[in-house]
PDBML (XML) file of the C-alpha atoms, coordinates in Angstrom:
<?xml version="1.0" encoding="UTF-8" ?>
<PDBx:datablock datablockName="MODEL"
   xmlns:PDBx="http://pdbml.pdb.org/schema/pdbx-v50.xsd"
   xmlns:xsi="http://www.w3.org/2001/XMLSchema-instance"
   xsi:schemaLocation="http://pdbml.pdb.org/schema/pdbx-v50.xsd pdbx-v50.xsd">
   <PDBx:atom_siteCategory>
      <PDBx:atom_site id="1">
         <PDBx:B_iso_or_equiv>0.00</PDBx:B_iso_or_equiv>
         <PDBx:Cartn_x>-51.562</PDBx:Cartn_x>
         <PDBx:Cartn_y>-4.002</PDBx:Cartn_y>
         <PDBx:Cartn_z>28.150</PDBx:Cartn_z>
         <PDBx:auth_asym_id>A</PDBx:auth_asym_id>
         <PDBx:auth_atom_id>CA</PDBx:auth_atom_id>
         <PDBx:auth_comp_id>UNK</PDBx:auth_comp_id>
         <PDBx:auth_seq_id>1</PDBx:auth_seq_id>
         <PDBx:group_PDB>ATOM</PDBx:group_PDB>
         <PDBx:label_alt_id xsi:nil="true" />
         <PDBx:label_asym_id>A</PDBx:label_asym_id>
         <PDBx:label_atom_id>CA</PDBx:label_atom_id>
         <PDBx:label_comp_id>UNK</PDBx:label_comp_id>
         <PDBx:label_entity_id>1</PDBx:label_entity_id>
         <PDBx:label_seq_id>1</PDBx:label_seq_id>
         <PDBx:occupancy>1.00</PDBx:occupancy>
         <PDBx:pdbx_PDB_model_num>1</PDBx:pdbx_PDB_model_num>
         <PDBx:type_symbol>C</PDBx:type_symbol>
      </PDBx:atom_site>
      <PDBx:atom_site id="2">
         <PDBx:B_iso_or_equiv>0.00</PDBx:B_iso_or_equiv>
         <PDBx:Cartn_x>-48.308</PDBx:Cartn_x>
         <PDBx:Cartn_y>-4.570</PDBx:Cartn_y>
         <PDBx:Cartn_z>25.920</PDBx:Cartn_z>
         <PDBx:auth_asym_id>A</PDBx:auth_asym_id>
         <PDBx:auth_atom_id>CA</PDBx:auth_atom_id>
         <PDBx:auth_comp_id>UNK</PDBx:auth_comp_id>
         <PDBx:auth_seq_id>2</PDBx:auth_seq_id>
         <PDBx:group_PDB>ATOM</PDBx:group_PDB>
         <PDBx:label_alt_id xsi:nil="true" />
         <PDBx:label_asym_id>A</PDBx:label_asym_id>
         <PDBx:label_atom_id>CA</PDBx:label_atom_id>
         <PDBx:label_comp_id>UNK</PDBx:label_comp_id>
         <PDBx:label_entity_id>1</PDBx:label_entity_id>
         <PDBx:label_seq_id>2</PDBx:label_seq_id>
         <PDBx:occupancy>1.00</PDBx:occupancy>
         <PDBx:pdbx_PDB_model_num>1</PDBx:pdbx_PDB_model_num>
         <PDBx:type_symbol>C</PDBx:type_symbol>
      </PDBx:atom_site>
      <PDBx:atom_site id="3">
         <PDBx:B_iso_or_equiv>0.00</PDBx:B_iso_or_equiv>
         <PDBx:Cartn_x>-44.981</PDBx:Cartn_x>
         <PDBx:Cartn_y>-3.608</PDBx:Cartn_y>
         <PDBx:Cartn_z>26.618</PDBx:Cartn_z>
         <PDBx:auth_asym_id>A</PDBx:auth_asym_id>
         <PDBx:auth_atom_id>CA</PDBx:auth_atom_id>
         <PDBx:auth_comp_id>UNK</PDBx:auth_comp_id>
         <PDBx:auth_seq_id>3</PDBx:auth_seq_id>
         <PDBx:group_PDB>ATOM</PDBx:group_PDB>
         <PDBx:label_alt_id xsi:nil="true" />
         <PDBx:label_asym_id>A</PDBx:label_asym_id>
         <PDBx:label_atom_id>CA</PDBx:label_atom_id>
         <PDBx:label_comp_id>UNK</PDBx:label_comp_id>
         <PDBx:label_entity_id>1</PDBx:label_entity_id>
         <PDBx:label_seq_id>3</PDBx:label_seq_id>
         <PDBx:occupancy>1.00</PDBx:occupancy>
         <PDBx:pdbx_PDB_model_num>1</PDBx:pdbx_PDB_model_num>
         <PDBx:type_symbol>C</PDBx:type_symbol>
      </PDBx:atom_site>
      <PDBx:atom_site id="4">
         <PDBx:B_iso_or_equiv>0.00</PDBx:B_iso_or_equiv>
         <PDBx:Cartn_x>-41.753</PDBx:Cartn_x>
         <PDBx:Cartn_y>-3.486</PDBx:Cartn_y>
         <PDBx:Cartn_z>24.136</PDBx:Cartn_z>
         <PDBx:auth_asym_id>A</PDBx:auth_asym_id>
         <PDBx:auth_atom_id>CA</PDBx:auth_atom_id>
         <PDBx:auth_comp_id>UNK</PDBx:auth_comp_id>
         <PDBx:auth_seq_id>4</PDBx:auth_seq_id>
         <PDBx:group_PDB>ATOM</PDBx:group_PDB>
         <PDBx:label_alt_id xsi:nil="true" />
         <PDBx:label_asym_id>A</PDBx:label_asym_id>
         <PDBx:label_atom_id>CA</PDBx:label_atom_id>
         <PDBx:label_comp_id>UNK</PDBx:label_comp_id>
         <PDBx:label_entity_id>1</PDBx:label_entity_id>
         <PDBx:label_seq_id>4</PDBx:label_seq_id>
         <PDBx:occupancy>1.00</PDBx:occupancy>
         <PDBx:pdbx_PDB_model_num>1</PDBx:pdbx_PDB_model_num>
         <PDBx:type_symbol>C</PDBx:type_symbol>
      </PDBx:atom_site>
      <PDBx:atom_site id="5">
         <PDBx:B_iso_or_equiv>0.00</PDBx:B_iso_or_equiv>
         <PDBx:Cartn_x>-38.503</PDBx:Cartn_x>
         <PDBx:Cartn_y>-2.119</PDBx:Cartn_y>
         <PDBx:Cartn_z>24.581</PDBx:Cartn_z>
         <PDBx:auth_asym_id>A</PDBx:auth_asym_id>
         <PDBx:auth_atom_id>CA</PDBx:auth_atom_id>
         <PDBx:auth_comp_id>UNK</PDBx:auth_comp_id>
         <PDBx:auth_seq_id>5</PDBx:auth_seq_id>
         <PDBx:group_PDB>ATOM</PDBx:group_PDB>
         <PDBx:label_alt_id xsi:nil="true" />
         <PDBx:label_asym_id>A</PDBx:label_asym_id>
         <PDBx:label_atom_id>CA</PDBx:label_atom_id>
         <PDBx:label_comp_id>UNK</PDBx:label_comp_id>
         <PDBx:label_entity_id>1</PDBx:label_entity_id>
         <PDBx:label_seq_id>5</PDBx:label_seq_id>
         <PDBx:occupancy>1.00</PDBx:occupancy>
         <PDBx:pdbx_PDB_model_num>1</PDBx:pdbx_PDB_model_num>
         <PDBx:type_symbol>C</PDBx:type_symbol>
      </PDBx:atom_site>
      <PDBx:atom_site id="6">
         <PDBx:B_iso_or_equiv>0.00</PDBx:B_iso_or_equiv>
         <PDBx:Cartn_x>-37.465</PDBx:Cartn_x>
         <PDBx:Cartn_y>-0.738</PDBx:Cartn_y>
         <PDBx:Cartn_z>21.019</PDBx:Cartn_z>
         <PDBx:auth_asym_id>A</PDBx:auth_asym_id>
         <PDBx:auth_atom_id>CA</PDBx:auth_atom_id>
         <PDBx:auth_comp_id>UNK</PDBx:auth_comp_id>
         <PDBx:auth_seq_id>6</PDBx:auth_seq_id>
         <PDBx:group_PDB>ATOM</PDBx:group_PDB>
         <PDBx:label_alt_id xsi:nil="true" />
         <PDBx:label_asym_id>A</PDBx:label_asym_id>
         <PDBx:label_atom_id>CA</PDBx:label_atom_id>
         <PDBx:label_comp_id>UNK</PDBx:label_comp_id>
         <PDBx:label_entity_id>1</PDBx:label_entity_id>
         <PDBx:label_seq_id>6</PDBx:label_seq_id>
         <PDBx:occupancy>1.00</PDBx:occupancy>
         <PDBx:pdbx_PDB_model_num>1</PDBx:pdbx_PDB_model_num>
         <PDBx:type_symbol>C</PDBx:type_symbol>
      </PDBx:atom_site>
      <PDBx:atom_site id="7">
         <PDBx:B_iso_or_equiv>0.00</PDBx:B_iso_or_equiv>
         <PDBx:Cartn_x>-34.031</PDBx:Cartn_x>
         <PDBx:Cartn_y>0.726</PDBx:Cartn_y>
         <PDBx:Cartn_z>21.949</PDBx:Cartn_z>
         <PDBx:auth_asym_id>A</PDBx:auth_asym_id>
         <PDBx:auth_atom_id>CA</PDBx:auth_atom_id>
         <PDBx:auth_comp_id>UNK</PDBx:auth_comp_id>
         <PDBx:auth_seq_id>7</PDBx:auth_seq_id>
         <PDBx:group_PDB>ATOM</PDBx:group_PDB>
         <PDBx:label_alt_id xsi:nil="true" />
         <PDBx:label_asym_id>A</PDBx:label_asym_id>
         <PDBx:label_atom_id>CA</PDBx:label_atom_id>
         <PDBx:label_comp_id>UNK</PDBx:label_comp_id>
         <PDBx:label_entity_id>1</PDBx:label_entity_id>
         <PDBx:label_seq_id>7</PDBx:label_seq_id>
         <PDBx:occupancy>1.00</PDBx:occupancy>
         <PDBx:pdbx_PDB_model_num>1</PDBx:pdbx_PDB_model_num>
         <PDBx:type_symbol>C</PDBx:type_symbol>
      </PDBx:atom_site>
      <PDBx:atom_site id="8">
         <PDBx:B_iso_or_equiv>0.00</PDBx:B_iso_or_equiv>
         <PDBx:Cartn_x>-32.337</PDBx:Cartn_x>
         <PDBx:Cartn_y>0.878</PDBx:Cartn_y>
         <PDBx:Cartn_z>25.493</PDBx:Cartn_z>
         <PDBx:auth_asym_id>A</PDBx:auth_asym_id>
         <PDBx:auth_atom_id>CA</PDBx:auth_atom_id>
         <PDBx:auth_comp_id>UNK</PDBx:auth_comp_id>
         <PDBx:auth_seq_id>8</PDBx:auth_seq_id>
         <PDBx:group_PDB>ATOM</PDBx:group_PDB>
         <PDBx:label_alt_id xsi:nil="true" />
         <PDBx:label_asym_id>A</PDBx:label_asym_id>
         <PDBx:label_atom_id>CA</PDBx:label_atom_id>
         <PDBx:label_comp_id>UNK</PDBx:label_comp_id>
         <PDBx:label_entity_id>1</PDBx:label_entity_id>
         <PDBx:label_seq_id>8</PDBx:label_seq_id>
         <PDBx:occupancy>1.00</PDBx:occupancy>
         <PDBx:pdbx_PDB_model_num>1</PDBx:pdbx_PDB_model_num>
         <PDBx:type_symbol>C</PDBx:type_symbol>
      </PDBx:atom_site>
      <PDBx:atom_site id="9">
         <PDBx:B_iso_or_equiv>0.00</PDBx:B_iso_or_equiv>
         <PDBx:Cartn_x>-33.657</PDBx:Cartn_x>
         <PDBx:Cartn_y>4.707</PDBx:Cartn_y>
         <PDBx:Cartn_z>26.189</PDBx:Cartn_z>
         <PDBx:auth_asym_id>A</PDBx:auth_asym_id>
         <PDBx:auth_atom_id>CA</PDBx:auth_atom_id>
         <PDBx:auth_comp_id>UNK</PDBx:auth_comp_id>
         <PDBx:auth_seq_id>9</PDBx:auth_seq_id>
         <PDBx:group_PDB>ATOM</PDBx:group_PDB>
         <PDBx:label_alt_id xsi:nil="true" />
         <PDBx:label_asym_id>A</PDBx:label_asym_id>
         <PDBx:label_atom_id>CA</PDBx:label_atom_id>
         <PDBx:label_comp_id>UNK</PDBx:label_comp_id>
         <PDBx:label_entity_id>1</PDBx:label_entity_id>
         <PDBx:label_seq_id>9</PDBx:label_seq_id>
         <PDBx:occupancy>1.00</PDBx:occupancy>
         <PDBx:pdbx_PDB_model_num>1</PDBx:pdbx_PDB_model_num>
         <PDBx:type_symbol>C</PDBx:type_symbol>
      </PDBx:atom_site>
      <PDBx:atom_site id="10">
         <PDBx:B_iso_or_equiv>0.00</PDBx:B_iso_or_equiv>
         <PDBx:Cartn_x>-37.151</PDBx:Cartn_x>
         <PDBx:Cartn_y>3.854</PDBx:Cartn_y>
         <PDBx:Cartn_z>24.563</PDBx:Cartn_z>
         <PDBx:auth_asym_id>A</PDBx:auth_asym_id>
         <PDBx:auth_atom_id>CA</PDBx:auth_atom_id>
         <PDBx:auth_comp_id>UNK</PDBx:auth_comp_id>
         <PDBx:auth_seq_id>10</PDBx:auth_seq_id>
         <PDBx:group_PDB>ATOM</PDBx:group_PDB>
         <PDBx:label_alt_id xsi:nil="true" />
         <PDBx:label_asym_id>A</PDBx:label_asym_id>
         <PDBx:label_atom_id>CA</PDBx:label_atom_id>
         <PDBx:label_comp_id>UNK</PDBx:label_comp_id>
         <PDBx:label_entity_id>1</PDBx:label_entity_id>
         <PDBx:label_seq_id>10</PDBx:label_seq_id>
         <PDBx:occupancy>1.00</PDBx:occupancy>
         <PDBx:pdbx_PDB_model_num>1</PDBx:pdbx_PDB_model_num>
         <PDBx:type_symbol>C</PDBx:type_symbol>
      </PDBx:atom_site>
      <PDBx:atom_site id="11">
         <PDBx:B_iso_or_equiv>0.00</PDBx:B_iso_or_equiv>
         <PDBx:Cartn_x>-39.578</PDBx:Cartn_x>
         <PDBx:Cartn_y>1.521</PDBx:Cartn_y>
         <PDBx:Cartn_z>25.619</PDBx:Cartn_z>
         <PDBx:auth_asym_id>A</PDBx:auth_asym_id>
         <PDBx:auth_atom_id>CA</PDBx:auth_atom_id>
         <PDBx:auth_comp_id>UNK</PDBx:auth_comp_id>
         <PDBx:auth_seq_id>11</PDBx:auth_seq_id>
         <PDBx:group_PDB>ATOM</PDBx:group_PDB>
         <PDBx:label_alt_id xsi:nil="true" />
         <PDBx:label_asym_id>A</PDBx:label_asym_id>
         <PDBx:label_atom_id>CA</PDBx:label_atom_id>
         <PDBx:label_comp_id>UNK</PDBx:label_comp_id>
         <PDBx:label_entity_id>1</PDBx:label_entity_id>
         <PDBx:label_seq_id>11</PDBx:label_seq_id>
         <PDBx:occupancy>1.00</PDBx:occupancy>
         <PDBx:pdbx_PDB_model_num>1</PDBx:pdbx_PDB_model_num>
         <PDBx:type_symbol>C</PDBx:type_symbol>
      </PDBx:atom_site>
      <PDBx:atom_site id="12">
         <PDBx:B_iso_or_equiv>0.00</PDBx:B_iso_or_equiv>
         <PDBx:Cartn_x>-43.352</PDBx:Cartn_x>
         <PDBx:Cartn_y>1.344</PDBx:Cartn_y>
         <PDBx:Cartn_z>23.951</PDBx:Cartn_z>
         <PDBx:auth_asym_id>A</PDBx:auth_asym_id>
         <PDBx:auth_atom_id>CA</PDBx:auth_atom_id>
         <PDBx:auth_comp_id>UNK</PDBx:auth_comp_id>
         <PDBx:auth_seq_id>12</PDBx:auth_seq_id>
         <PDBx:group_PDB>ATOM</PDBx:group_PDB>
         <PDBx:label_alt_id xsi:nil="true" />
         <PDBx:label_asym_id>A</PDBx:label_asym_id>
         <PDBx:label_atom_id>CA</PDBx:label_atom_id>
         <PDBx:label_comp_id>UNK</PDBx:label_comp_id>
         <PDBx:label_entity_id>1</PDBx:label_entity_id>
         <PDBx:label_seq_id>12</PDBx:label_seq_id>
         <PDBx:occupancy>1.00</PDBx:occupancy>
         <PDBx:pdbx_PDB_model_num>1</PDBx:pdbx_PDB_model_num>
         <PDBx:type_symbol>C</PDBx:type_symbol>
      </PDBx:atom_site>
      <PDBx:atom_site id="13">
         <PDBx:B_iso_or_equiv>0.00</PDBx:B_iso_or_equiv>
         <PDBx:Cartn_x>-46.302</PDBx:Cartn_x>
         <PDBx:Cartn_y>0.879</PDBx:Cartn_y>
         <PDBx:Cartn_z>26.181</PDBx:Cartn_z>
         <PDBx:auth_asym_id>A</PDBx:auth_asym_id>
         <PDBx:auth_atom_id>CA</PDBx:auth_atom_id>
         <PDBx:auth_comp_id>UNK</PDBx:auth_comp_id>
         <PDBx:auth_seq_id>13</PDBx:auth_seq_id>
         <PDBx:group_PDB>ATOM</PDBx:group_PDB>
         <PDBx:label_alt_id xsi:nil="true" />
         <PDBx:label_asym_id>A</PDBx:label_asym_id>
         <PDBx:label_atom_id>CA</PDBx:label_atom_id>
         <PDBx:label_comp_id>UNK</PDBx:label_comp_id>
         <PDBx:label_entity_id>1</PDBx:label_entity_id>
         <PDBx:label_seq_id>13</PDBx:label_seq_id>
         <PDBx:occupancy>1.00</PDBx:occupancy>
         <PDBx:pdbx_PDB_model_num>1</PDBx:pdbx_PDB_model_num>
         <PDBx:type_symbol>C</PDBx:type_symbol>
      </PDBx:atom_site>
      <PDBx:atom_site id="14">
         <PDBx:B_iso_or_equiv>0.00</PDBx:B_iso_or_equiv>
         <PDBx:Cartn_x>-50.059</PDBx:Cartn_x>
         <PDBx:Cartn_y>0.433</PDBx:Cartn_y>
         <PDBx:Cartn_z>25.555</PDBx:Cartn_z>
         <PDBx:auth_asym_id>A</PDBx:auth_asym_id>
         <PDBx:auth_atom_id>CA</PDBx:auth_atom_id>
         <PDBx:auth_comp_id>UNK</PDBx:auth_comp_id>
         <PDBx:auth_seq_id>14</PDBx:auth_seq_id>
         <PDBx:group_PDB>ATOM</PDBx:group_PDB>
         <PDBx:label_alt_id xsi:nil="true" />
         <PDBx:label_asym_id>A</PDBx:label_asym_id>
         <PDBx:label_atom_id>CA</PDBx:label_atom_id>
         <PDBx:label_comp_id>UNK</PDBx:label_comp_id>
         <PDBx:label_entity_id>1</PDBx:label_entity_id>
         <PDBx:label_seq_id>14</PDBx:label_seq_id>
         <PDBx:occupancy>1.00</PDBx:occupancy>
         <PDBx:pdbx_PDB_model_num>1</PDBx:pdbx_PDB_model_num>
         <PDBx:type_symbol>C</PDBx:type_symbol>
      </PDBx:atom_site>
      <PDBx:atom_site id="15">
         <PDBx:B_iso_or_equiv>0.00</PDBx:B_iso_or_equiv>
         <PDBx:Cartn_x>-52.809</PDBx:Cartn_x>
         <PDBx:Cartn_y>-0.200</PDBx:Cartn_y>
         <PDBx:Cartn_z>27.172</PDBx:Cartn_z>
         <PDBx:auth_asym_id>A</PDBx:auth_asym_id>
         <PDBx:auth_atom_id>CA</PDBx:auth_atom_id>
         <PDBx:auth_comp_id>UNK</PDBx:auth_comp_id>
         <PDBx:auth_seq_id>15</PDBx:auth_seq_id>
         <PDBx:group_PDB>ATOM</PDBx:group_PDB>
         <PDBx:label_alt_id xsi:nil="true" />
         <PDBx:label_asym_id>A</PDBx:label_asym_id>
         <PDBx:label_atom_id>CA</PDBx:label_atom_id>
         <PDBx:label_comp_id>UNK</PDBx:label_comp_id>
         <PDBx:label_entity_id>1</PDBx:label_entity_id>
         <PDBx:label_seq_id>15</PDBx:label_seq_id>
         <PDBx:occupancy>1.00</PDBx:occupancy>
         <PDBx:pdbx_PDB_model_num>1</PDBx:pdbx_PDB_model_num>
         <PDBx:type_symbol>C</PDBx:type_symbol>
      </PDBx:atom_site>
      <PDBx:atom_site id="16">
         <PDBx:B_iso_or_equiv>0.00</PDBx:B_iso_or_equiv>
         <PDBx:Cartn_x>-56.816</PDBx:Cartn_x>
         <PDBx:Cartn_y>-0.963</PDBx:Cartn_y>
         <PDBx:Cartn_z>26.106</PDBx:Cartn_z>
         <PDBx:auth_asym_id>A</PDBx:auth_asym_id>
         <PDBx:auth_atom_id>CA</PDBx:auth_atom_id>
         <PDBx:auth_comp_id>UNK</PDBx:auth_comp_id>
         <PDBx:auth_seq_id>16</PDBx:auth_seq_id>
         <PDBx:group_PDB>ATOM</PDBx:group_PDB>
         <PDBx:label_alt_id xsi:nil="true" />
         <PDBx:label_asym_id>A</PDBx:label_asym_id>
         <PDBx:label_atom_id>CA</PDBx:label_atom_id>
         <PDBx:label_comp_id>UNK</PDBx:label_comp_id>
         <PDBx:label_entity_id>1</PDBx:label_entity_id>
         <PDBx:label_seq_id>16</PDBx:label_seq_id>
         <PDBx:occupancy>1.00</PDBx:occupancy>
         <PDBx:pdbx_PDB_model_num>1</PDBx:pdbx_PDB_model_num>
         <PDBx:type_symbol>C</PDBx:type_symbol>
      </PDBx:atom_site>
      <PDBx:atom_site id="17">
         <PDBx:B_iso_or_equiv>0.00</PDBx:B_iso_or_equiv>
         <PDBx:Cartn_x>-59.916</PDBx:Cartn_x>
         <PDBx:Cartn_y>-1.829</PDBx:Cartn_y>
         <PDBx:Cartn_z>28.014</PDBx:Cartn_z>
         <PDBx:auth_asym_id>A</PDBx:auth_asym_id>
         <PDBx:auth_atom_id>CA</PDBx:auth_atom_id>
         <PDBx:auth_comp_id>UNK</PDBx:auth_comp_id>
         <PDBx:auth_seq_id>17</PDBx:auth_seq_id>
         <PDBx:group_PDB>ATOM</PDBx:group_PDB>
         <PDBx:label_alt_id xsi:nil="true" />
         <PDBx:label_asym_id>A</PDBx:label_asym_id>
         <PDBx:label_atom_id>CA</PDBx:label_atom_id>
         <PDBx:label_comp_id>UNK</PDBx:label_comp_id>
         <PDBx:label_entity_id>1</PDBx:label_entity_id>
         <PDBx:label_seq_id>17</PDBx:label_seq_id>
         <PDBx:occupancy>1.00</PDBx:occupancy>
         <PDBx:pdbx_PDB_model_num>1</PDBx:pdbx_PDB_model_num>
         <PDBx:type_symbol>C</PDBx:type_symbol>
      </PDBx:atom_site>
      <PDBx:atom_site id="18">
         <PDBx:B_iso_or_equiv>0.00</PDBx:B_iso_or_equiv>
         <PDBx:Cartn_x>-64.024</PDBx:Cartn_x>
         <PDBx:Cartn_y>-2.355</PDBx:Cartn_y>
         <PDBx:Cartn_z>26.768</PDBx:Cartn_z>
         <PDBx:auth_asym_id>A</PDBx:auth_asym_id>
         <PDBx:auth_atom_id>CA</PDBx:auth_atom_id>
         <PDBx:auth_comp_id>UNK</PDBx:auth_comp_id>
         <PDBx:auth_seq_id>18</PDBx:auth_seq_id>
         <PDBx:group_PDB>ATOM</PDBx:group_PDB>
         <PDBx:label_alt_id xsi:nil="true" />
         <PDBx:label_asym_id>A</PDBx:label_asym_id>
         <PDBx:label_atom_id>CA</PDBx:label_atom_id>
         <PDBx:label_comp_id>UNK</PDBx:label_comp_id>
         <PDBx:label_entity_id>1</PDBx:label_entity_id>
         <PDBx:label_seq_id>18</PDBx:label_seq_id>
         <PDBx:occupancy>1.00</PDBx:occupancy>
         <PDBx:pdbx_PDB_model_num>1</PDBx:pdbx_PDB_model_num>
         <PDBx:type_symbol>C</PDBx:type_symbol>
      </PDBx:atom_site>
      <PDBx:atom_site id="19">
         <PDBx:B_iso_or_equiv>0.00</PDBx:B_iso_or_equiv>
         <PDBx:Cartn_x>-66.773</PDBx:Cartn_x>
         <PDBx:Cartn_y>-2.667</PDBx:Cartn_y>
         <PDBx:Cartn_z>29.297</PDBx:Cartn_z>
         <PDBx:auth_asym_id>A</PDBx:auth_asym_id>
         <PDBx:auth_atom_id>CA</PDBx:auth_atom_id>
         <PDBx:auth_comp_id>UNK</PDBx:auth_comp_id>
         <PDBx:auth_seq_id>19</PDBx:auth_seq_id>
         <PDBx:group_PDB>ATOM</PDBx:group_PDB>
         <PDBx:label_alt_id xsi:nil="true" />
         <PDBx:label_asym_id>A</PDBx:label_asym_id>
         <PDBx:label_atom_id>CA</PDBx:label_atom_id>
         <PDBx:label_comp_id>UNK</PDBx:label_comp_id>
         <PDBx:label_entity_id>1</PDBx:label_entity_id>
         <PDBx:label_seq_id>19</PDBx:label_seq_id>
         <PDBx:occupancy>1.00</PDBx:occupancy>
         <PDBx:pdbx_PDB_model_num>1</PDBx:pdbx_PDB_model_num>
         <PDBx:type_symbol>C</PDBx:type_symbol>
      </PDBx:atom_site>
      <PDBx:atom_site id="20">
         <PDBx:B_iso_or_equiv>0.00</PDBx:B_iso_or_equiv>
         <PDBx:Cartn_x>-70.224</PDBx:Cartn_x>
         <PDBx:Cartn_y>-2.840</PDBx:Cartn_y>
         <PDBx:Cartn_z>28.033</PDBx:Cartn_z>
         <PDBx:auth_asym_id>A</PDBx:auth_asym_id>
         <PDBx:auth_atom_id>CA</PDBx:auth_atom_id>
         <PDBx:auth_comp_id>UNK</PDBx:auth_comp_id>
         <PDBx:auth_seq_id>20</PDBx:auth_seq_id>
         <PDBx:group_PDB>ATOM</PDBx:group_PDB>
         <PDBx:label_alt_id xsi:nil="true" />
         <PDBx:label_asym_id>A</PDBx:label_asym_id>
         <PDBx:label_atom_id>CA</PDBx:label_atom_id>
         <PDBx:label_comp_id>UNK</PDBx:label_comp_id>
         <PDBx:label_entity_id>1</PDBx:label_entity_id>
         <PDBx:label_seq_id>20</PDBx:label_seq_id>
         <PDBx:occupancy>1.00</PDBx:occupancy>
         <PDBx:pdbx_PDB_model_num>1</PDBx:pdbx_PDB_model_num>
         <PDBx:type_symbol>C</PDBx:type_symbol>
      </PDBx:atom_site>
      <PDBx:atom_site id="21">
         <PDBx:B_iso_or_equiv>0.00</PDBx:B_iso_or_equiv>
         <PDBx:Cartn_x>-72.811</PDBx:Cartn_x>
         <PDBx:Cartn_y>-3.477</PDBx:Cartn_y>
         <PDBx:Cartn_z>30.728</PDBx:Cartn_z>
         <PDBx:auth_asym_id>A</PDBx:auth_asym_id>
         <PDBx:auth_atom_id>CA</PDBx:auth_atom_id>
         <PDBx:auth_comp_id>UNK</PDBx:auth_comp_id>
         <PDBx:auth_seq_id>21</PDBx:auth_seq_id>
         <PDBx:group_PDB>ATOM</PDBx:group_PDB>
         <PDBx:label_alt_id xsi:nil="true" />
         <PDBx:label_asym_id>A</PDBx:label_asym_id>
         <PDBx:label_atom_id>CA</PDBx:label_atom_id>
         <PDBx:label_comp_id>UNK</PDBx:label_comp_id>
         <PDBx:label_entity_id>1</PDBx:label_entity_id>
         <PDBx:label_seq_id>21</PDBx:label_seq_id>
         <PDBx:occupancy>1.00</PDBx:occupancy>
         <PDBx:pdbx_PDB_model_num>1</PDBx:pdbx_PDB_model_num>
         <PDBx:type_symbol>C</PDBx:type_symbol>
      </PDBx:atom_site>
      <PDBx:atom_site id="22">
         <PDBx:B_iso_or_equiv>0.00</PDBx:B_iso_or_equiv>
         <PDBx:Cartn_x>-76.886</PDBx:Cartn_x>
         <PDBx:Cartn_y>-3.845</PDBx:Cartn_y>
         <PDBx:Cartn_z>29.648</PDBx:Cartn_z>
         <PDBx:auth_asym_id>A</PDBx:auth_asym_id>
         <PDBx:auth_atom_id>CA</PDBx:auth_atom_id>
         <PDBx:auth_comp_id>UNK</PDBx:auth_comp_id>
         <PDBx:auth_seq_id>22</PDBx:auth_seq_id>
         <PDBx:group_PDB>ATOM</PDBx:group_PDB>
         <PDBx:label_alt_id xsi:nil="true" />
         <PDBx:label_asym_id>A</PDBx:label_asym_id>
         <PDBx:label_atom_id>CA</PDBx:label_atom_id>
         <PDBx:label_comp_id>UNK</PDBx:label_comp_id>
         <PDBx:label_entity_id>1</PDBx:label_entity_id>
         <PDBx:label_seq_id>22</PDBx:label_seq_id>
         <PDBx:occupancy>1.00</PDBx:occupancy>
         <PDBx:pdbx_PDB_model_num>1</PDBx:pdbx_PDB_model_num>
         <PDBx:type_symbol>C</PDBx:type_symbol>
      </PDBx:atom_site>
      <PDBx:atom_site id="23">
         <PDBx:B_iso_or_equiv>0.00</PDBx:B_iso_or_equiv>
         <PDBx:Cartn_x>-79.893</PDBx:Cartn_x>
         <PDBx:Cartn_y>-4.003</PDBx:Cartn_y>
         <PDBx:Cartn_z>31.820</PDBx:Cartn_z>
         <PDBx:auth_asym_id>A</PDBx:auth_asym_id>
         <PDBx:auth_atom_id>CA</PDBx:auth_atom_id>
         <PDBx:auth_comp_id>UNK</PDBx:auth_comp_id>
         <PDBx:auth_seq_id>23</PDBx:auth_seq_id>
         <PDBx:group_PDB>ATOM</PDBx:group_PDB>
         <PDBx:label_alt_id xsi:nil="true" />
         <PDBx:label_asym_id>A</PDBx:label_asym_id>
         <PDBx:label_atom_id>CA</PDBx:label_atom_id>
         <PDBx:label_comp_id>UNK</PDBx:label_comp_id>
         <PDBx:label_entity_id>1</PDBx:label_entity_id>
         <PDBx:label_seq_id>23</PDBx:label_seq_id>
         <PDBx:occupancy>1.00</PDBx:occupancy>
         <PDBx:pdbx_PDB_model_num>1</PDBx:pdbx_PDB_model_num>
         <PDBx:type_symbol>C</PDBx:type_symbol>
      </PDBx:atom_site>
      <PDBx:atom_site id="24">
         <PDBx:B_iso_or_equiv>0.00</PDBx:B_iso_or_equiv>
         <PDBx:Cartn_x>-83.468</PDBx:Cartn_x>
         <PDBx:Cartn_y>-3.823</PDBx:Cartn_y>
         <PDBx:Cartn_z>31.704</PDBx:Cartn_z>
         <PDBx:auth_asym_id>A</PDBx:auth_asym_id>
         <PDBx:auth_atom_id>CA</PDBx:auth_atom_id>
         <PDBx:auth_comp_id>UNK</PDBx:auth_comp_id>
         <PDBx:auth_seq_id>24</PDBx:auth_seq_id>
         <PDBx:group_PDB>ATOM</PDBx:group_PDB>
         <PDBx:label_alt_id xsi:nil="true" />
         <PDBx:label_asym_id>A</PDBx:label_asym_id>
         <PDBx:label_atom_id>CA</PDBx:label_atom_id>
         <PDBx:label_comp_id>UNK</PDBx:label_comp_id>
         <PDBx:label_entity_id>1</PDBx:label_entity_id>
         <PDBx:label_seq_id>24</PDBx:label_seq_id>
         <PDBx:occupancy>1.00</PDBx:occupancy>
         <PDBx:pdbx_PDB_model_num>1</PDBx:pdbx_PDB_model_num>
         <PDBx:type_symbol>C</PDBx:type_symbol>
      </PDBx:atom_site>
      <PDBx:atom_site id="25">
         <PDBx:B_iso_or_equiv>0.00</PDBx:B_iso_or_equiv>
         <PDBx:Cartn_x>-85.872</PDBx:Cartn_x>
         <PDBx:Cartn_y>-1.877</PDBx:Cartn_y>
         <PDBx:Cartn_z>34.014</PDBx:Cartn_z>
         <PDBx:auth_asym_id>A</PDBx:auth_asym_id>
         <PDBx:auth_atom_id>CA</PDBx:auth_atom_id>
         <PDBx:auth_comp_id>UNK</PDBx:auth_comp_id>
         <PDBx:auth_seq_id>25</PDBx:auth_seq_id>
         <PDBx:group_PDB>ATOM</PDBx:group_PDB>
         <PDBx:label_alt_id xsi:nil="true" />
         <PDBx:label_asym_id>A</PDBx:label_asym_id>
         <PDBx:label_atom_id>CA</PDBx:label_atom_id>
         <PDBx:label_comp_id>UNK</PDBx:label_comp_id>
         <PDBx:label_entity_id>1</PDBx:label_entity_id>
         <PDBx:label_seq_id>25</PDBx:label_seq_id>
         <PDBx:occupancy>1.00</PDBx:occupancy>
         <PDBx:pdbx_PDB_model_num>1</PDBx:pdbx_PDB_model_num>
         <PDBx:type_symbol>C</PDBx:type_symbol>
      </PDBx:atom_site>
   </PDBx:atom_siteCategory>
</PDBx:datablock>
């Protein structure tokens, strides 16, 4: 997650996420 304030009344906010999950019967 990243946060940045560009101006005092606007702030920028992200966020990301992967999961990859693999299994064998």
């Amino acid at each position: 997650s990243a946060n940045y304030d560009i101006l005092p009344n606007a702030k920028l906010y992200s966020e990301f996420s992967f999961h990859d999950d693999h299994t064998v019967a």
